[in-house]
PDB file of N, CA and C in Angstrom:
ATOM      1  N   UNK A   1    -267.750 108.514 264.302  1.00  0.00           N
ATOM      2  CA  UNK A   1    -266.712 107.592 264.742  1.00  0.00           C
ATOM      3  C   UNK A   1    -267.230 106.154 264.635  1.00  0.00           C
ATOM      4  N   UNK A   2    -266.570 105.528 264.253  1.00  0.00           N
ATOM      5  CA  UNK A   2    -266.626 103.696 264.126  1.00  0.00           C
ATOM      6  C   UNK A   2    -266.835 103.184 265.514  1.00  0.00           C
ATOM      7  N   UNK A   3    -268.187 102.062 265.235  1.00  0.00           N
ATOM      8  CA  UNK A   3    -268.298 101.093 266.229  1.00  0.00           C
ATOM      9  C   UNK A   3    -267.223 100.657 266.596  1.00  0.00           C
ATOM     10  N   UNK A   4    -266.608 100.104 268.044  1.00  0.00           N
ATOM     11  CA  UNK A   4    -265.664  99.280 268.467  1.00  0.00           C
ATOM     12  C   UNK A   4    -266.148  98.409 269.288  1.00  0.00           C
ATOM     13  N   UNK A   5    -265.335  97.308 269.233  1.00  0.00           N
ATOM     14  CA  UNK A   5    -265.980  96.143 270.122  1.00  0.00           C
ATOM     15  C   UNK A   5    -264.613  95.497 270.283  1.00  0.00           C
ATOM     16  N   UNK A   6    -264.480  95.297 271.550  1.00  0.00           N
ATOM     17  CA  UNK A   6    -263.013  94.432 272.136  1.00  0.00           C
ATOM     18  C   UNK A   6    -262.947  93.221 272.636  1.00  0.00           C
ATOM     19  N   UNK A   7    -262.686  92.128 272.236  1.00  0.00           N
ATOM     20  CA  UNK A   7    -262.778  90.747 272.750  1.00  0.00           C
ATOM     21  C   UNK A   7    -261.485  90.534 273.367  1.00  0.00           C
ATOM     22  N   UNK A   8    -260.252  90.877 273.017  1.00  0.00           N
ATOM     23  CA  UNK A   8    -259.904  90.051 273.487  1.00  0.00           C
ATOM     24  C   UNK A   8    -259.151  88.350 274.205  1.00  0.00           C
ATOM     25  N   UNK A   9    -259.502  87.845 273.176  1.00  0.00           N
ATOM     26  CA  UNK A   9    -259.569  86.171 273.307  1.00  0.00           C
ATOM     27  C   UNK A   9    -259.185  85.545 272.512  1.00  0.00           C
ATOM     28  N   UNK A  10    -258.823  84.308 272.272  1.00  0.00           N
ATOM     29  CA  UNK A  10    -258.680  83.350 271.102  1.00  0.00           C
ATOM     30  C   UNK A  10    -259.758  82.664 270.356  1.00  0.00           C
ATOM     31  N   UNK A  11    -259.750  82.869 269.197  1.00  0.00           N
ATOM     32  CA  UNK A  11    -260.612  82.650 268.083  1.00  0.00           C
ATOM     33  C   UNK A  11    -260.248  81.795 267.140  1.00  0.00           C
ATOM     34  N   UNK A  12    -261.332  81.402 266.705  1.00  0.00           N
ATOM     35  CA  UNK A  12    -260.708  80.080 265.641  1.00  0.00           C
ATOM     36  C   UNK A  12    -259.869  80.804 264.145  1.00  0.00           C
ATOM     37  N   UNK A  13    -259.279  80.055 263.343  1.00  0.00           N
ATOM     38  CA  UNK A  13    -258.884  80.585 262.389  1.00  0.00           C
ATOM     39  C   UNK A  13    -259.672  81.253 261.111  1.00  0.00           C
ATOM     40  N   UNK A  14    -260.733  81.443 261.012  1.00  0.00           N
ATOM     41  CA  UNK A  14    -261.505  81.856 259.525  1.00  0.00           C
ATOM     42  C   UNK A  14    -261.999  82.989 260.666  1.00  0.00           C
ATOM     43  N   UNK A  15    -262.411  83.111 261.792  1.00  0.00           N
ATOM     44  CA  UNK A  15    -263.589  84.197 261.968  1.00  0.00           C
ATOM     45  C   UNK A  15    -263.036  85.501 261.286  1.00  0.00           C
ATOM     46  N   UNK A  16    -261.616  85.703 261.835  1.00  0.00           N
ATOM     47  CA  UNK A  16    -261.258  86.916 260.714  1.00  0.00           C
ATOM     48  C   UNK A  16    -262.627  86.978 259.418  1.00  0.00           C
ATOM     49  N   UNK A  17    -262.407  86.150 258.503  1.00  0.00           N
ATOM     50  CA  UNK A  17    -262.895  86.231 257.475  1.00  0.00           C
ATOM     51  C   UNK A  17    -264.253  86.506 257.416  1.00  0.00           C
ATOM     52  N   UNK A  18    -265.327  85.757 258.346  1.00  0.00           N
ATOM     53  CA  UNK A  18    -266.318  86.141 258.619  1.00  0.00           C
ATOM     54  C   UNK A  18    -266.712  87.519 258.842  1.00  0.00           C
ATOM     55  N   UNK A  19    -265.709  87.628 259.738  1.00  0.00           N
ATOM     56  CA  UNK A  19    -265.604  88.954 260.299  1.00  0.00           C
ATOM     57  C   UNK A  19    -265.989  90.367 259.152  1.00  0.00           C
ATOM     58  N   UNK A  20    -265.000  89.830 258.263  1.00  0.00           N
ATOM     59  CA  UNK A  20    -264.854  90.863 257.035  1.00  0.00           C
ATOM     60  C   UNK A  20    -265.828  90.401 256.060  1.00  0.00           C
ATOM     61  N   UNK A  21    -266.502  89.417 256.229  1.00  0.00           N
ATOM     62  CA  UNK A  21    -267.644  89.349 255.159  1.00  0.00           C
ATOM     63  C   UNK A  21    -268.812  90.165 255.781  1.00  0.00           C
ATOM     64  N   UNK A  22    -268.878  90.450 257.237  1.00  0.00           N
ATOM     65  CA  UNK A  22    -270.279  90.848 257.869  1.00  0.00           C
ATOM     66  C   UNK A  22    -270.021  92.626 258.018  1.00  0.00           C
ATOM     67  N   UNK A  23    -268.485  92.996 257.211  1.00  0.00           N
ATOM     68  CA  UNK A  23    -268.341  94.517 256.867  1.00  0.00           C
ATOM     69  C   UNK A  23    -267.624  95.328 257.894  1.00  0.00           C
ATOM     70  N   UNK A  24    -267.023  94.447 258.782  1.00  0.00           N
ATOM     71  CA  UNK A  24    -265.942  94.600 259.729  1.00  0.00           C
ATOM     72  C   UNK A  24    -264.561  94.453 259.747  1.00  0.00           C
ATOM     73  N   UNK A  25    -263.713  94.974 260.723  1.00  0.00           N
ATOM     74  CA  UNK A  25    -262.193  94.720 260.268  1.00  0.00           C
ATOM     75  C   UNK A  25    -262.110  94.107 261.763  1.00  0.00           C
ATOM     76  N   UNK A  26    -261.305  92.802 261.512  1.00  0.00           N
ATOM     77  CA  UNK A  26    -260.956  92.481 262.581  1.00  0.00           C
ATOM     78  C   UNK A  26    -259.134  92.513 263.156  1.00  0.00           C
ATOM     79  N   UNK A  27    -258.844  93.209 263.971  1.00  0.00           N
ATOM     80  CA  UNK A  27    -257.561  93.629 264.504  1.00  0.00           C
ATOM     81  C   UNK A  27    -256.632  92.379 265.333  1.00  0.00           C
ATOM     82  N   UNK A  28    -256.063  91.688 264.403  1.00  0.00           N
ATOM     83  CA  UNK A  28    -255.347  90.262 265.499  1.00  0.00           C
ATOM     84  C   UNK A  28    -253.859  89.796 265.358  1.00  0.00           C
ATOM     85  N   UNK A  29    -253.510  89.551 266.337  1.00  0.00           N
ATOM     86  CA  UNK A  29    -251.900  88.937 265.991  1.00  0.00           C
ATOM     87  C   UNK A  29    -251.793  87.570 266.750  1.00  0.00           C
ATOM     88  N   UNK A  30    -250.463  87.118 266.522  1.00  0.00           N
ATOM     89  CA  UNK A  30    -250.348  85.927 266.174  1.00  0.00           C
ATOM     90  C   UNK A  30    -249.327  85.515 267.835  1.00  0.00           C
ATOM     91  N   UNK A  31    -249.711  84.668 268.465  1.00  0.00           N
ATOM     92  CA  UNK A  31    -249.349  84.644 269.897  1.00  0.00           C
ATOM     93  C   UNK A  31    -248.359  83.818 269.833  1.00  0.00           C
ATOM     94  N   UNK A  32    -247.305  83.775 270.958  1.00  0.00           N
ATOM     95  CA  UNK A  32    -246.173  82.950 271.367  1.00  0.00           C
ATOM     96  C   UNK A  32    -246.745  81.706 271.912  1.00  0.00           C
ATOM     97  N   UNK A  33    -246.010  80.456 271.868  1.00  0.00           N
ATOM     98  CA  UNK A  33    -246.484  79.387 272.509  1.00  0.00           C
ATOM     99  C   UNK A  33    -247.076  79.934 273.810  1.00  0.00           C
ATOM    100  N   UNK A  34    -246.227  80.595 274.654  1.00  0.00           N
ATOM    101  CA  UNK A  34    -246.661  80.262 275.993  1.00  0.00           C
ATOM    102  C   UNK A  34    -248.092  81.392 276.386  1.00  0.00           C
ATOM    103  N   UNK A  35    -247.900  81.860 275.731  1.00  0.00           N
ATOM    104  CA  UNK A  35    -249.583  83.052 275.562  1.00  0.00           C
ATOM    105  C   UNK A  35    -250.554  82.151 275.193  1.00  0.00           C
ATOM    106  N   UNK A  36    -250.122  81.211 273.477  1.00  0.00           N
ATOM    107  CA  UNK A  36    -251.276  80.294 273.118  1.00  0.00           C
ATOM    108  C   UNK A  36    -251.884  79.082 274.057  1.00  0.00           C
ATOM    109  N   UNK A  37    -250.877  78.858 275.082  1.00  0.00           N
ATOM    110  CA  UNK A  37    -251.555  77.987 275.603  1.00  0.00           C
ATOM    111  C   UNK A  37    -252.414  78.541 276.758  1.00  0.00           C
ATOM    112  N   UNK A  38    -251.813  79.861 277.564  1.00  0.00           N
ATOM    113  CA  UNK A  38    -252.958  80.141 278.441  1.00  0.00           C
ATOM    114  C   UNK A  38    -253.911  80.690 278.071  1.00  0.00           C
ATOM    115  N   UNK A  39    -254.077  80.658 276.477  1.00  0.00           N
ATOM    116  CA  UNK A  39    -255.418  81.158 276.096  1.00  0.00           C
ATOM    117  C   UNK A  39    -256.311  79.867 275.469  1.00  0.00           C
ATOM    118  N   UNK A  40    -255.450  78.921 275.300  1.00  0.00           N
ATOM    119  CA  UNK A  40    -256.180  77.798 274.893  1.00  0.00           C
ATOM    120  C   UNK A  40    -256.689  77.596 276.487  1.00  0.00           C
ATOM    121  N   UNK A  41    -256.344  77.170 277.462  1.00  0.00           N
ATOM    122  CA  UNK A  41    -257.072  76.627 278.284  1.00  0.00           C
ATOM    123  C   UNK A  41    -258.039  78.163 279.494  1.00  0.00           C
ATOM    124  N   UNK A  42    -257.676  79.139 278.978  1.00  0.00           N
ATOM    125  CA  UNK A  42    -259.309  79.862 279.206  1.00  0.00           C
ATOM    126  C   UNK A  42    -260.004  79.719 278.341  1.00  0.00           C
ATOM    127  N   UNK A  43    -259.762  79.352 277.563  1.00  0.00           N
ATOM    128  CA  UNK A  43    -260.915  78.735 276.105  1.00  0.00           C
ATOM    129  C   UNK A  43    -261.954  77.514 277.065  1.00  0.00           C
ATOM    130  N   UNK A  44    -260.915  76.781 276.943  1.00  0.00           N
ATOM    131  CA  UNK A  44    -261.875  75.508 277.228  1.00  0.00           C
ATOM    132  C   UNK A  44    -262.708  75.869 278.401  1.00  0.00           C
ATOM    133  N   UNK A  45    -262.370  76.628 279.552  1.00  0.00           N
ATOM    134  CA  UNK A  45    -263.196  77.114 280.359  1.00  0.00           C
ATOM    135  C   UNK A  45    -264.726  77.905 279.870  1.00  0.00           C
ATOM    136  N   UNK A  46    -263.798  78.860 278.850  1.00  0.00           N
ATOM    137  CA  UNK A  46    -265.096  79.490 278.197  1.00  0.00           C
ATOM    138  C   UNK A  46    -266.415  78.405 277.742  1.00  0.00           C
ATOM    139  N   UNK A  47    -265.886  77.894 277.421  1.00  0.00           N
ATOM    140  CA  UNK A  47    -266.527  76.651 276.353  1.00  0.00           C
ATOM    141  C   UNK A  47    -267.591  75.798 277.265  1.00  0.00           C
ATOM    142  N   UNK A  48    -266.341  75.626 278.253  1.00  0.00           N
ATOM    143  CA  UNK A  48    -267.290  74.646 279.267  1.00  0.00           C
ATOM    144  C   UNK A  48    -268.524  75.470 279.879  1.00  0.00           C
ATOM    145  N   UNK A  49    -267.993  76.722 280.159  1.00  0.00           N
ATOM    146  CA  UNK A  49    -269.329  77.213 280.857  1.00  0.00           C
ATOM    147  C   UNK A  49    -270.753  77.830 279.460  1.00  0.00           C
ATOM    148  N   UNK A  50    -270.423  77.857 278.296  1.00  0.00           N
ATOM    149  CA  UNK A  50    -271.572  77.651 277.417  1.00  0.00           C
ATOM    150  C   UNK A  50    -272.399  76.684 277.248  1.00  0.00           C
ATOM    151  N   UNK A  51    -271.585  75.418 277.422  1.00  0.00           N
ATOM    152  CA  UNK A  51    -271.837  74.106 277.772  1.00  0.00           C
ATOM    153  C   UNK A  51    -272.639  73.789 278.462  1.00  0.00           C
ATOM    154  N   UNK A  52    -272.832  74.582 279.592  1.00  0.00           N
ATOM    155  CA  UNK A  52    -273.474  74.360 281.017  1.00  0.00           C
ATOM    156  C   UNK A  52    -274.594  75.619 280.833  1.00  0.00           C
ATOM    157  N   UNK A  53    -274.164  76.787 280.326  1.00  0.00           N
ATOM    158  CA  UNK A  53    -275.697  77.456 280.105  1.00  0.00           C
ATOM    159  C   UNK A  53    -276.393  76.949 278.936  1.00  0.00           C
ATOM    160  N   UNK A  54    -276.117  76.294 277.728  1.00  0.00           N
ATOM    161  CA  UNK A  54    -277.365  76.224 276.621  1.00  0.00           C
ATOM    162  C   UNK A  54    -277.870  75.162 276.888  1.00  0.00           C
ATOM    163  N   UNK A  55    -279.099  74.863 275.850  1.00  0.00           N
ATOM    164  CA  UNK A  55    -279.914  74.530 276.077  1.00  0.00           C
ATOM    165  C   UNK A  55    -280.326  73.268 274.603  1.00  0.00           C
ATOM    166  N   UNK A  56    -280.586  72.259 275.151  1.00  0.00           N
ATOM    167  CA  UNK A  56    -280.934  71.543 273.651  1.00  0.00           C
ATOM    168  C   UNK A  56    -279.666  70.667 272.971  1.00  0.00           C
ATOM    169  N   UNK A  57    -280.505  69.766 272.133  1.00  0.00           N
ATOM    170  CA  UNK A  57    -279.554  68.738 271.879  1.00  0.00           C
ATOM    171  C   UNK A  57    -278.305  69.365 270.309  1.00  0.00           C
ATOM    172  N   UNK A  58    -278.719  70.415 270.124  1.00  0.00           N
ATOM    173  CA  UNK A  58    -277.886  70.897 269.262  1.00  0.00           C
ATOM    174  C   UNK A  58    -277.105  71.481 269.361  1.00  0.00           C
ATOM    175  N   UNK A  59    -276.965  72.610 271.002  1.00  0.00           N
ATOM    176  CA  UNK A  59    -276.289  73.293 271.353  1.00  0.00           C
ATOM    177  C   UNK A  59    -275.641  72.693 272.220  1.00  0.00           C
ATOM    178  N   UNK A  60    -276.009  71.320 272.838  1.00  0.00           N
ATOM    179  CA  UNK A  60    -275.047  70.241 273.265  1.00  0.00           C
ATOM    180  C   UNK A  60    -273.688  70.118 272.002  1.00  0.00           C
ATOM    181  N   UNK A  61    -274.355  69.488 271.459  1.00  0.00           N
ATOM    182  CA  UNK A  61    -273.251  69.035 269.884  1.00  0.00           C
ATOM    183  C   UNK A  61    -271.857  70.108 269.928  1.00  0.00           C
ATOM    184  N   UNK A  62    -272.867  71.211 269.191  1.00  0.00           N
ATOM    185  CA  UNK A  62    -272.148  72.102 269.108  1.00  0.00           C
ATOM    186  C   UNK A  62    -270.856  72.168 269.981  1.00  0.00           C
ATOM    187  N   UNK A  63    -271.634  72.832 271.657  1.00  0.00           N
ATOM    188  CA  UNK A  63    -270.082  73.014 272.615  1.00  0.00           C
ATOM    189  C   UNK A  63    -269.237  72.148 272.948  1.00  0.00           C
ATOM    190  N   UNK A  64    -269.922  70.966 272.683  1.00  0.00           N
ATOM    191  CA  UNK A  64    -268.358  69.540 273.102  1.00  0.00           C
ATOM    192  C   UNK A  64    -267.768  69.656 271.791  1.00  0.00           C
ATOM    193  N   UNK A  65    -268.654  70.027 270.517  1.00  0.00           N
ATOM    194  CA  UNK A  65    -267.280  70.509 269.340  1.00  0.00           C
ATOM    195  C   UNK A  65    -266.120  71.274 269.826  1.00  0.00           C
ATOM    196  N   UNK A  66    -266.978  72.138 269.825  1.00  0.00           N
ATOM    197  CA  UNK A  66    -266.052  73.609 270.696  1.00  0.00           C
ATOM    198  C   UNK A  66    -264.945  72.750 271.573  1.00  0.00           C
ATOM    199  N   UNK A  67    -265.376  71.942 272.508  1.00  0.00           N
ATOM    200  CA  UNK A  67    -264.297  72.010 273.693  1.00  0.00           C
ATOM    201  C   UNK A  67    -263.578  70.706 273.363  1.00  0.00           C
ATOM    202  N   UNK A  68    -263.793  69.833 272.055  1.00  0.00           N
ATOM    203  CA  UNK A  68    -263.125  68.838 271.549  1.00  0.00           C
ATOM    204  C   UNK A  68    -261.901  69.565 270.569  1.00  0.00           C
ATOM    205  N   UNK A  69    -262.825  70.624 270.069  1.00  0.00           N
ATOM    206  CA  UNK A  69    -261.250  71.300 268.957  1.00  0.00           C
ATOM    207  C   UNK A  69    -260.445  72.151 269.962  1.00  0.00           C
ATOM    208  N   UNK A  70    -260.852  72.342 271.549  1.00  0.00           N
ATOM    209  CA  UNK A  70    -259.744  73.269 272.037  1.00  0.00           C
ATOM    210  C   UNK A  70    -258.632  71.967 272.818  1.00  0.00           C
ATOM    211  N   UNK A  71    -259.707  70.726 273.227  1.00  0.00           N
ATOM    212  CA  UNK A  71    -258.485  69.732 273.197  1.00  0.00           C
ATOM    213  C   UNK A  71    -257.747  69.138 272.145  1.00  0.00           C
ATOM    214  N   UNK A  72    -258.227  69.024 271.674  1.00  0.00           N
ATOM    215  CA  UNK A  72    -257.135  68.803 269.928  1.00  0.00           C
ATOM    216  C   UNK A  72    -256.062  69.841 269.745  1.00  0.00           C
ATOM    217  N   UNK A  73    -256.544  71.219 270.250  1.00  0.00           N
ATOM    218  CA  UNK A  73    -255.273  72.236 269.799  1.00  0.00           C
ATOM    219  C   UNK A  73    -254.126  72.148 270.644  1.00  0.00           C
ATOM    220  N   UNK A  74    -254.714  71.438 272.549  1.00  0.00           N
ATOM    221  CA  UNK A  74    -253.804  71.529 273.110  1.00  0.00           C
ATOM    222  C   UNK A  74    -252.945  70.040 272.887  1.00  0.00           C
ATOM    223  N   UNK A  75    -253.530  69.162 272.537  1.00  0.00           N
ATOM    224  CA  UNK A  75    -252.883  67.951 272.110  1.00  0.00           C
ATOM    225  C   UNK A  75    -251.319  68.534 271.289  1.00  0.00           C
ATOM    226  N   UNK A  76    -252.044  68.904 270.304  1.00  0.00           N
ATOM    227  CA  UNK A  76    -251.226  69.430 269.254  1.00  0.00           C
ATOM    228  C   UNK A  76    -249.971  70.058 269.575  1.00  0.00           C
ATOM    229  N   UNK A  77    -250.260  71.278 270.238  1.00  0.00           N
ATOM    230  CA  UNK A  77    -249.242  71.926 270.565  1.00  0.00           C
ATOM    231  C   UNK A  77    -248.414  71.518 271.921  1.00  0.00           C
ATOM    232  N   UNK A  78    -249.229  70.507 272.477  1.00  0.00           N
ATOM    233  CA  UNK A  78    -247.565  69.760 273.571  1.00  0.00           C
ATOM    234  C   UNK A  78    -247.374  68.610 272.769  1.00  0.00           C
ATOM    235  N   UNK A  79    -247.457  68.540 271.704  1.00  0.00           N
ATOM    236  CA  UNK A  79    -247.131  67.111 270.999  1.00  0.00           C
ATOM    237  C   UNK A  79    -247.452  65.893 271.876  1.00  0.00           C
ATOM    238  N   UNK A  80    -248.944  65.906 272.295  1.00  0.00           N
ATOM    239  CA  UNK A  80    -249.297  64.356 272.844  1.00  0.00           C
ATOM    240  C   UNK A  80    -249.932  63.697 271.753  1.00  0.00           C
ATOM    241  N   UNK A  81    -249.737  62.707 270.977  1.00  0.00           N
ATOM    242  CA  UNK A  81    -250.527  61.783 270.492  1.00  0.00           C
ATOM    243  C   UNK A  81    -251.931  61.426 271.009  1.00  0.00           C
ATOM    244  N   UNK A  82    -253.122  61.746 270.306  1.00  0.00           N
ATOM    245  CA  UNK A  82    -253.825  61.279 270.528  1.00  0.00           C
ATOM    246  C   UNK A  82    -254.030  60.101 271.086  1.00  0.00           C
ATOM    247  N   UNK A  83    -253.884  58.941 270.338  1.00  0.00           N
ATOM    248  CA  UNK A  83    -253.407  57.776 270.903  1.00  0.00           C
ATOM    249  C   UNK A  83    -252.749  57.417 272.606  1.00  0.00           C
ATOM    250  N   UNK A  84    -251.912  58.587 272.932  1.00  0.00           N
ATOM    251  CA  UNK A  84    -251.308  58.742 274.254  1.00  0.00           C
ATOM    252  C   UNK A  84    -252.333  58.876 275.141  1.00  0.00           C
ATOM    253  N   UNK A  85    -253.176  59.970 274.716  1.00  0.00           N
ATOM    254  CA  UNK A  85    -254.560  60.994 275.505  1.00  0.00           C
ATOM    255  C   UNK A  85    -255.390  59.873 275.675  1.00  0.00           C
ATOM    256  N   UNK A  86    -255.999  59.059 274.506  1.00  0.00           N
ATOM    257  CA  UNK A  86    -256.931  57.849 274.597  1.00  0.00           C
ATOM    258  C   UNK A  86    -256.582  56.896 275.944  1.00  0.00           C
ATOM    259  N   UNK A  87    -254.879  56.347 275.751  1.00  0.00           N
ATOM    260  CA  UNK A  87    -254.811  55.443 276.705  1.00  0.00           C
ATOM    261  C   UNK A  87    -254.549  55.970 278.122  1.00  0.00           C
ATOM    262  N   UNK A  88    -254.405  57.233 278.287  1.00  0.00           N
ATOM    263  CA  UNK A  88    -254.782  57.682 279.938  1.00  0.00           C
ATOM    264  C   UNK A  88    -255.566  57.855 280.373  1.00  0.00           C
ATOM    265  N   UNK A  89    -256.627  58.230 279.100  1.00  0.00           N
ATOM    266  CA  UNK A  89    -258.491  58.241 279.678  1.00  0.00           C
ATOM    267  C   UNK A  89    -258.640  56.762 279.913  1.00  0.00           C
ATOM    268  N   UNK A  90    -258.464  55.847 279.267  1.00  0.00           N
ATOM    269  CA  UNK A  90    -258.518  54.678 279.851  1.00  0.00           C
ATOM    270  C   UNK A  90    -257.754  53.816 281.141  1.00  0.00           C
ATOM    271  N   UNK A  91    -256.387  54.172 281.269  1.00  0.00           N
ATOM    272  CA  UNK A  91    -256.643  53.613 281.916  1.00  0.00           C
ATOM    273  C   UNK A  91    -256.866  54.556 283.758  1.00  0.00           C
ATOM    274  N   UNK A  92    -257.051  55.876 283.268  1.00  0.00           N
ATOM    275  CA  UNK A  92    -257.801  56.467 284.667  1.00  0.00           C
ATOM    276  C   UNK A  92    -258.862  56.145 284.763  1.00  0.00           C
ATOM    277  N   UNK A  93    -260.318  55.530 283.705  1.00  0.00           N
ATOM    278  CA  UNK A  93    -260.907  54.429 283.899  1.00  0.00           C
ATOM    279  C   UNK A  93    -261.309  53.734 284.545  1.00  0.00           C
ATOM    280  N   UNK A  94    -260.157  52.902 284.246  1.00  0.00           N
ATOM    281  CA  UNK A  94    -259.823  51.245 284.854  1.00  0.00           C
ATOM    282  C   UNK A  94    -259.653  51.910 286.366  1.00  0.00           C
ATOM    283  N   UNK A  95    -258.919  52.582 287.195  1.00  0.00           N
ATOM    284  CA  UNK A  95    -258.478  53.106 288.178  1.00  0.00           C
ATOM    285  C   UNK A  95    -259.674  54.116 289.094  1.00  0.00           C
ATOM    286  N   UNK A  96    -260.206  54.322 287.946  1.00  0.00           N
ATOM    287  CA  UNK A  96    -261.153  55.653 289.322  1.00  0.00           C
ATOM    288  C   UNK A  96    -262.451  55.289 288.787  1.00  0.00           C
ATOM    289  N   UNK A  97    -262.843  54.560 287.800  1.00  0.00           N
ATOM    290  CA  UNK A  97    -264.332  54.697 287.262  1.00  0.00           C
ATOM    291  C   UNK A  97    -264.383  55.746 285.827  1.00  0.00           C
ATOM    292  N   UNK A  98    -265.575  55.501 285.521  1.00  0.00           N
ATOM    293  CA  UNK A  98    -266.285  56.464 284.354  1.00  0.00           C
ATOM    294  C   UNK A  98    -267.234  57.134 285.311  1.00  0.00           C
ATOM    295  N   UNK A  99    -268.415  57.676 284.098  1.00  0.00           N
ATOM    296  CA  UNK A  99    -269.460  57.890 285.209  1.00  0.00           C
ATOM    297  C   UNK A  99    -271.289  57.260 284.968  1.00  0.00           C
ATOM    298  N   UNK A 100    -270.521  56.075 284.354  1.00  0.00           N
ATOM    299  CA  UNK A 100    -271.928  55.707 284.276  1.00  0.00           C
ATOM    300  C   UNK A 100    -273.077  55.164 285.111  1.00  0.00           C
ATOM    301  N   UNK A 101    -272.512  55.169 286.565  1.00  0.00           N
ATOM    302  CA  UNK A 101    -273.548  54.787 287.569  1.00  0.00           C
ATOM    303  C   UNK A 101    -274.035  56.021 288.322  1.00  0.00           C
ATOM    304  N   UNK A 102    -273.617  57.629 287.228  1.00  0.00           N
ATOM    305  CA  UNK A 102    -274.167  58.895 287.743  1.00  0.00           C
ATOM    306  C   UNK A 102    -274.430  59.077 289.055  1.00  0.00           C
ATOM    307  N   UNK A 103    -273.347  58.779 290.060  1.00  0.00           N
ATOM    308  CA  UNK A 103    -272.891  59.197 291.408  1.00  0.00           C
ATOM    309  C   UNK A 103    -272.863  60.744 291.877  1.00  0.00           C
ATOM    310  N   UNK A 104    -273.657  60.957 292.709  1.00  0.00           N
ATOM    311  CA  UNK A 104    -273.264  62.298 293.521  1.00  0.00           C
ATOM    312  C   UNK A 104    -273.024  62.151 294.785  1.00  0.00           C
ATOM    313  N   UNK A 105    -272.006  63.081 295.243  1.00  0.00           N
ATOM    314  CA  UNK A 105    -271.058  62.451 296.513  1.00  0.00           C
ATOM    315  C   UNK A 105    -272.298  63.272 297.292  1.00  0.00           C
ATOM    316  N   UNK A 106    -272.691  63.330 298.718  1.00  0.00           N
ATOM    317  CA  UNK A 106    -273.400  63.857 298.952  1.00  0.00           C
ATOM    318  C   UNK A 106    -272.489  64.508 300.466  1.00  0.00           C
ATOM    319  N   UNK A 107    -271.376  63.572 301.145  1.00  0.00           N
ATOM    320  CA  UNK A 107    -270.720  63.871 302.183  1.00  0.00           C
ATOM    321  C   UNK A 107    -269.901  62.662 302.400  1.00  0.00           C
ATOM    322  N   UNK A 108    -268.796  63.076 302.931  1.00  0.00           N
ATOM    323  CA  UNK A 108    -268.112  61.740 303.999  1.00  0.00           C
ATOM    324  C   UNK A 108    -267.923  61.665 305.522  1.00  0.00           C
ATOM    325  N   UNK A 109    -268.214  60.535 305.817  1.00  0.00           N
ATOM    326  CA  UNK A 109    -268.175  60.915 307.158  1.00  0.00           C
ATOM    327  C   UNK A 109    -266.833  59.861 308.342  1.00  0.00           C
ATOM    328  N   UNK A 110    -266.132  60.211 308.635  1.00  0.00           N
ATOM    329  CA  UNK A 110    -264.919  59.948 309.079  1.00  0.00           C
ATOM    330  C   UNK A 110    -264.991  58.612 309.932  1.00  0.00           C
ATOM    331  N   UNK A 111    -264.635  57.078 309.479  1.00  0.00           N
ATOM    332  CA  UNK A 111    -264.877  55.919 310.262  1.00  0.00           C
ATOM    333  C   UNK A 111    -265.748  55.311 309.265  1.00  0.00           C
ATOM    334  N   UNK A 112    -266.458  54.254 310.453  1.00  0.00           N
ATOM    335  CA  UNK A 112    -266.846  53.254 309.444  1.00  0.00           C
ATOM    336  C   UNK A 112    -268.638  53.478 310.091  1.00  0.00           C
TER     337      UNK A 112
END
């Protein structure tokens, strides 16, 4: 009987192909908006937490690829303009900060 292996998940568009170059069949269909998006954003979760386990400046690169093409897909598919996305990162910004003075809240304490 044939190996099986079940993922599950959303995958980029070629792995199929990979898939079948490494002598495998890969079994997939093609999702409704509202499926694609709750699988786009357990993606980015996925992503983020690879993010947070590897290790090294390459496997950095790599997963903000990863979690830059799963925001691009969701751009895409609610039709936000990039351009739109840019100017709310900015100006939440202007409004709450970045994080370049690498703040950790440590507690608050009620009064002055």
């Amino acid at each position: 009987m044939p190996k099986e292996i079940i993922y599950k998940k959303l995958i980029r568009d070629k792995i199929p192909e990979i898939i079948a170059a490494d002598g495998w069949l890969a079994k997939t269909k093609i999702m409704q908006k509202d499926e694609f998006m709750k699988e786009l954003k357990k993606k980015i979760l996925e992503e983020a937490k690879e993010l947070n386990d590897g290790r090294g400046h390459k496997n950095l690169v790599e997963e903000l690829t990863d979690i830059q093409e799963v925001i691009d897909a969701i751009l895409k598919e609610k039709k936000i303009k990039f351009s739109e996305f840019r100017k709310a990162q900015s100006k939440k910004r202007i409004k709450r900060g970045g994080f370049k003075k690498r703040l950790f809240l440590i507690k608050t304490v009620e009064g002055k």
